[in-house]
Protein backbone atom coordinates (compact mmCIF):
# COMPACT_ATOMS: atom_id res chain seq x y z
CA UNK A 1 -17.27 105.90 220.68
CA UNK A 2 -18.41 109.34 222.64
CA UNK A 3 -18.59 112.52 221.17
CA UNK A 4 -17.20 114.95 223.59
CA UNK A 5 -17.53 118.60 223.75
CA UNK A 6 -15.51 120.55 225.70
CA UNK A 7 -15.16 124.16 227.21
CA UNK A 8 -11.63 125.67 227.39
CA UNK A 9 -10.33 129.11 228.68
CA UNK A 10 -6.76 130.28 228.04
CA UNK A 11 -4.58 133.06 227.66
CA UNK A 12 -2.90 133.01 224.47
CA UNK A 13 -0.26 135.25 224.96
CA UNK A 14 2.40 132.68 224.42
CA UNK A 15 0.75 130.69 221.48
CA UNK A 16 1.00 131.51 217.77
CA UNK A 17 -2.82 130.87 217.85
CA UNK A 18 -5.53 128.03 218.06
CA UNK A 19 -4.62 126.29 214.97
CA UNK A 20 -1.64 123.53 214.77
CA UNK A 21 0.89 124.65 211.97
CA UNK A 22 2.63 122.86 209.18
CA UNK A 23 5.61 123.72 210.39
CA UNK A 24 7.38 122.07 213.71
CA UNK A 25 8.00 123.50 216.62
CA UNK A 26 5.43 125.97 216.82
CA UNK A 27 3.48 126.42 219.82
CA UNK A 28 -0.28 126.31 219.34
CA UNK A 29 -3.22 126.01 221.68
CA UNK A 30 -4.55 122.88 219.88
CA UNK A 31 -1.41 121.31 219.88
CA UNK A 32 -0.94 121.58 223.56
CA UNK A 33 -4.62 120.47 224.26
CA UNK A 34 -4.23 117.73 221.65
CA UNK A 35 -0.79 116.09 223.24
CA UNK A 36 -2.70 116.38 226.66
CA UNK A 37 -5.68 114.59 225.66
CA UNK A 38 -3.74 111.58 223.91
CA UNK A 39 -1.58 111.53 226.90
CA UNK A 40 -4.74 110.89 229.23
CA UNK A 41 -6.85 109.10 226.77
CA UNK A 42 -4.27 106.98 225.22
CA UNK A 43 -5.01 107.58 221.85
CA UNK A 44 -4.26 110.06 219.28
CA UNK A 45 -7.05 112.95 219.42
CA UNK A 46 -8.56 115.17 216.48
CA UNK A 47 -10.10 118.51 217.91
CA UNK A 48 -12.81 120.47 216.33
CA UNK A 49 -12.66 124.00 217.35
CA UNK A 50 -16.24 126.71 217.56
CA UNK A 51 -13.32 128.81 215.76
CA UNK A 52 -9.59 129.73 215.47
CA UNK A 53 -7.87 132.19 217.41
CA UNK A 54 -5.24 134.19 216.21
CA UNK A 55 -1.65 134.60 218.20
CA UNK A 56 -2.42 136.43 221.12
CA UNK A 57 -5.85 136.20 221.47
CA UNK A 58 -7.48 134.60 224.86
CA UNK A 59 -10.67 132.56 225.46
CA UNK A 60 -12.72 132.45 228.51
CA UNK A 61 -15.19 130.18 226.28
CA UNK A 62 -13.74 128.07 223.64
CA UNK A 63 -15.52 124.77 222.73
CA UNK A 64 -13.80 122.05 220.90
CA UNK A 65 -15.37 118.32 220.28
CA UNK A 66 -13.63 114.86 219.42
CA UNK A 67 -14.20 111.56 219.61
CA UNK A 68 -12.73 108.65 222.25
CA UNK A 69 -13.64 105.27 223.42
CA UNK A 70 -11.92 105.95 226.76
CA UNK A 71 -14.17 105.39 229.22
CA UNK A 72 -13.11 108.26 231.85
CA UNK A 73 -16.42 109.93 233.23
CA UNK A 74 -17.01 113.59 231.82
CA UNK A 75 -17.02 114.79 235.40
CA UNK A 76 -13.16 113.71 235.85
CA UNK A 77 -12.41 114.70 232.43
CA UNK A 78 -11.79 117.99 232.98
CA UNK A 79 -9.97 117.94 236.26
CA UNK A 80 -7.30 114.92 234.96
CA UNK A 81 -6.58 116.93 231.95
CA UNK A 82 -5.67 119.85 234.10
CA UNK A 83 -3.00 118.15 235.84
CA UNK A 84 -1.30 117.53 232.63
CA UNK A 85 -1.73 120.43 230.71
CA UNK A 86 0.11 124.10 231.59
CA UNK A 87 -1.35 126.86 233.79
CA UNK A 88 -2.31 128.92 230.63
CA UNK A 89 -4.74 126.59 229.36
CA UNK A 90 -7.57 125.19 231.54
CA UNK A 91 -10.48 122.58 230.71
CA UNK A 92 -13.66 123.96 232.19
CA UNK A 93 -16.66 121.73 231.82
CA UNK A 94 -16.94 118.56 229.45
CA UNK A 95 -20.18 116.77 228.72
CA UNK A 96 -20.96 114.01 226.62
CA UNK A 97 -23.19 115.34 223.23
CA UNK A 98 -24.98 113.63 220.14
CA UNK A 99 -22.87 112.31 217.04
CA UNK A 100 -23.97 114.66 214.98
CA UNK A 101 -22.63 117.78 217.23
CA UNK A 102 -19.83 119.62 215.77
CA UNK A 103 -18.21 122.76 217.75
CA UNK A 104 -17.90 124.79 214.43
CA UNK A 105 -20.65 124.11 212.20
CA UNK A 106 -23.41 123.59 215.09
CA UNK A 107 -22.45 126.81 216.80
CA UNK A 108 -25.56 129.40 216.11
CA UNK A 109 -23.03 132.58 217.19
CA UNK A 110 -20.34 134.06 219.24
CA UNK A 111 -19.89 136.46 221.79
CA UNK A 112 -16.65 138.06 221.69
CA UNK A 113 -15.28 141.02 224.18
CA UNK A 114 -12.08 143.63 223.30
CA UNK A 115 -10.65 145.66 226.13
CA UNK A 116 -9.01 148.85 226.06
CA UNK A 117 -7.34 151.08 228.79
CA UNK A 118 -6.97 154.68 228.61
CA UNK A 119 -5.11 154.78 232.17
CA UNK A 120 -1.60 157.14 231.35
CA UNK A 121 0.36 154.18 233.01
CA UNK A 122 0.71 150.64 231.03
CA UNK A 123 -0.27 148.64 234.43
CA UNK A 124 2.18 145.36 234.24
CA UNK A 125 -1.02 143.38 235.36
CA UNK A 126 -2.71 144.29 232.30
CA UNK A 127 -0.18 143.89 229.06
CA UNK A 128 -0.98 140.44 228.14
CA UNK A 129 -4.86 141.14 228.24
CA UNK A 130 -5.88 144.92 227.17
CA UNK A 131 -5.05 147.61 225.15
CA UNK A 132 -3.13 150.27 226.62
CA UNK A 133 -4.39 153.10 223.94
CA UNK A 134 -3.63 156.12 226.83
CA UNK A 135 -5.48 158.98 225.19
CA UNK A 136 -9.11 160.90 225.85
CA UNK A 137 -11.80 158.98 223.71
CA UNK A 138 -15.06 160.25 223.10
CA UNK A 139 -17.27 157.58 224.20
CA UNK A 140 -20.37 158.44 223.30
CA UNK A 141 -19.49 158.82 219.35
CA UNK A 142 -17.89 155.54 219.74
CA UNK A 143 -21.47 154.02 220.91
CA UNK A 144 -23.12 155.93 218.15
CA UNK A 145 -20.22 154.28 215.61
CA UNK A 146 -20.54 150.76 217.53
CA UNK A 147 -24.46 151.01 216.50
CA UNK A 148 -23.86 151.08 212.66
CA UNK A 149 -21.93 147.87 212.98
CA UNK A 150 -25.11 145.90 213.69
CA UNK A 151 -26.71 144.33 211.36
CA UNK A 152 -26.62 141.62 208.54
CA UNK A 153 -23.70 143.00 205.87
CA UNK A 154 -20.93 142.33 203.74
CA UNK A 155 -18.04 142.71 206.07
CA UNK A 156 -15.32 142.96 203.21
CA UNK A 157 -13.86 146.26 204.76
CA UNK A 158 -13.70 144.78 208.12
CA UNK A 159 -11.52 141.93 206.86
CA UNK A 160 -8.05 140.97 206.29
CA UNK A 161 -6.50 141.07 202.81
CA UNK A 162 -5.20 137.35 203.54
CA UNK A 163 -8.57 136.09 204.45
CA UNK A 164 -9.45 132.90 202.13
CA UNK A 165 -13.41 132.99 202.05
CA UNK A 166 -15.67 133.86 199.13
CA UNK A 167 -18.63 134.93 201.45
CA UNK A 168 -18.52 137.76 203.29
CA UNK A 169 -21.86 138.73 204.29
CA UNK A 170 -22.11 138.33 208.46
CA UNK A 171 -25.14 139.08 210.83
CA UNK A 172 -24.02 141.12 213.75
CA UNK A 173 -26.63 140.73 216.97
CA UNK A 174 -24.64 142.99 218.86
CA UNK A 175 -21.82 145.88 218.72
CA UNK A 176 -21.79 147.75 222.06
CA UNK A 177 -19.42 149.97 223.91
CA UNK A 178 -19.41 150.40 227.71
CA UNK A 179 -16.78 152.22 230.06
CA UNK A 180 -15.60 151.37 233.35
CA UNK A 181 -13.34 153.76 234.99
CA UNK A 182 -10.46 153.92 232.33
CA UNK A 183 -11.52 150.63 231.05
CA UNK A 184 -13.23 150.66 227.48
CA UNK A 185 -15.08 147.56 226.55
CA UNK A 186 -16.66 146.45 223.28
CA UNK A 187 -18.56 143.64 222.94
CA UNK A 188 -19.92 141.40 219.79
CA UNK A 189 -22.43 138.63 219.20
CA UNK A 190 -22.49 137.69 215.16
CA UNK A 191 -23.59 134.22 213.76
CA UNK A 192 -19.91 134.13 212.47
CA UNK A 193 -16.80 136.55 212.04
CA UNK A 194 -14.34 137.07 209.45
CA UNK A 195 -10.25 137.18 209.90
CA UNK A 196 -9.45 140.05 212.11
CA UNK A 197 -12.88 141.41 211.59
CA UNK A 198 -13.63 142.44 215.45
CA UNK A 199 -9.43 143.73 215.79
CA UNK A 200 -10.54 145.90 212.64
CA UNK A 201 -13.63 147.26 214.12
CA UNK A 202 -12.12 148.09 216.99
CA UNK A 203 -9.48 149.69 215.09
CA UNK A 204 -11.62 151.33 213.19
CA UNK A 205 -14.16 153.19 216.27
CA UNK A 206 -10.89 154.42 218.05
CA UNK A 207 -10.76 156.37 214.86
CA UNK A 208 -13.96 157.58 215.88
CA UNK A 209 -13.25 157.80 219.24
CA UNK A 210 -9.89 159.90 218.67
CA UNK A 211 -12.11 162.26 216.52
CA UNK A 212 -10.37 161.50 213.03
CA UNK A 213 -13.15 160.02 211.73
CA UNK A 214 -17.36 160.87 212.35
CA UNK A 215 -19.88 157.73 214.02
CA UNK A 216 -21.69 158.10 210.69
CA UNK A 217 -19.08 157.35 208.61
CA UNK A 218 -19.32 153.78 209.47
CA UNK A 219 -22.26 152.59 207.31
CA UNK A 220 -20.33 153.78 204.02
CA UNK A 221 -17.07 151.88 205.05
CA UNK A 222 -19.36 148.92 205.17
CA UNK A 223 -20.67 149.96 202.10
CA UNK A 224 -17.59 150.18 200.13
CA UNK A 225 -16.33 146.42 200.56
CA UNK A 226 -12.98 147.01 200.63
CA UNK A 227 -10.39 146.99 203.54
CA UNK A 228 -8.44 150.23 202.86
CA UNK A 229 -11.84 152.46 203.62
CA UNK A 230 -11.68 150.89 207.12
CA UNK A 231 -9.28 151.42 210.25
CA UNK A 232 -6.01 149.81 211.59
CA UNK A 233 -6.03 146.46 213.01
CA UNK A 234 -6.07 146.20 216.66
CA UNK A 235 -3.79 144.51 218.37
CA UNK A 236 -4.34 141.10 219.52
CA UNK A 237 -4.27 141.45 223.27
CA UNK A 238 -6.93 142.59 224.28
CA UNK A 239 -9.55 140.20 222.17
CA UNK A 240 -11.20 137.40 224.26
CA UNK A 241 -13.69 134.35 223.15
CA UNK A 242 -16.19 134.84 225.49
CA UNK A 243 -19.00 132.70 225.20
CA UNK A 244 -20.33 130.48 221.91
CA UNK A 245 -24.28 129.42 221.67
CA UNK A 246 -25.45 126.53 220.55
């Protein structure tokens, strides 16, 4: 039996997230990859996913592992199961790791990367994968705010209500902003996030960006643990999975 781990990108615009639901007919991203995978390997398939995506949320660098005795080469793997699944997901690179190697719990942290674009005009090109927030931000406050994100915390504030953990203390490597013509980008390395914690920090410096709410008023919303000192949720679009380290 191999232990596989494989690296997925997709756009989950028309999925109601990673995770397969209880109820049928719902259109999930492991669901598709899983009915794929038992159609090629010809056996039923278990996934293990680095994380779970909410609806609407893409991936350029998902990793999932499971287990087959199928003895297809990784180098075809990836190719064969791209002829059977749809254009919106895609298998990138597979290679064949130790027992022990679990895409979750071996993962040391993620990278992930929210886009914003300030452009007037809601480009049709760009709906499923941005968001279109068409106002004058002040960038450099929201670099200052982006700053007091890093850091090992508890992340209570930047979480959502219907999140079922006990522990919500998080490292944060990395909170940066960057513009690019009237593209705004924030990106974020942590050894593990919370539900909806990176929509609500990005929610929460376009407060500071719009100038309704100071850069330095970030390190006492972490301080007061609770979700209704923090900003709106983001919407999902323009979150993407970009890379996960192991």
């Amino acid at each position: 039996m191999r232990n596989i781990k494989l690296t997925l990108a997709y756009d989950g615009s028309g999925y109601s997230g990673w995770q397969i639901q209880p109820q049928p007919g719902i259109k999930t991203v492991q669901g598709t990859l899983e009915q794929a995978l038992e159609q090629l390997l010809g056996h039923k398939v278990k996934t293990n996913a680095s994380g779970r995506t909410d609806a609407g949320v893409h991936a350029k660098g998902q990793v999932v592992n499971f287990t087959t005795d199928n003895p297809i080469p990784d180098s075809k793997l990836p190719i064969a199961l791209n002829s059977i699944m749809p254009e919106d997901v895609v298998a990138i690179d597979c290679i064949w790791v130790e027992d022990d190697f679990h895409a979750r719990y071996s993962a040391k942290k993620k990278r992930y990367r929210y886009t914003i674009m300030t452009d007037k005009i809601a480009w049709p090109f760009y709906r499923n994968t941005v968001y279109h927030f068409p106002r004058q931000l002040n960038v450099d406050e929201m670099k200052v705010a982006a700053e007091h994100i890093e850091g090992r915390y508890d992340f209570s504030s930047f979480c959502s209500s219907q999140a079922s953990v006990t522990d919500f203390v998080r490292e944060v490597y990395l909170c940066q902003i960057s513009k690019e013509e009237n593209f705004i980008y924030l990106d974020i390395e942590a050894n593990g996030f919370l539900y909806n914690m990176v929509r609500i920090i990005v929610g929460t410096i376009l407060e500071v960006g719009s100038g309704r709410l100071k850069a330095d008023k970030i390190s006492e919303i972490i301080e007061a643990k609770n979700r209704r000192a923090a900003g709106p949720t983001a919407p999902a679009n323009g979150l993407c999975l970009e890379k996960v380290y192991y």
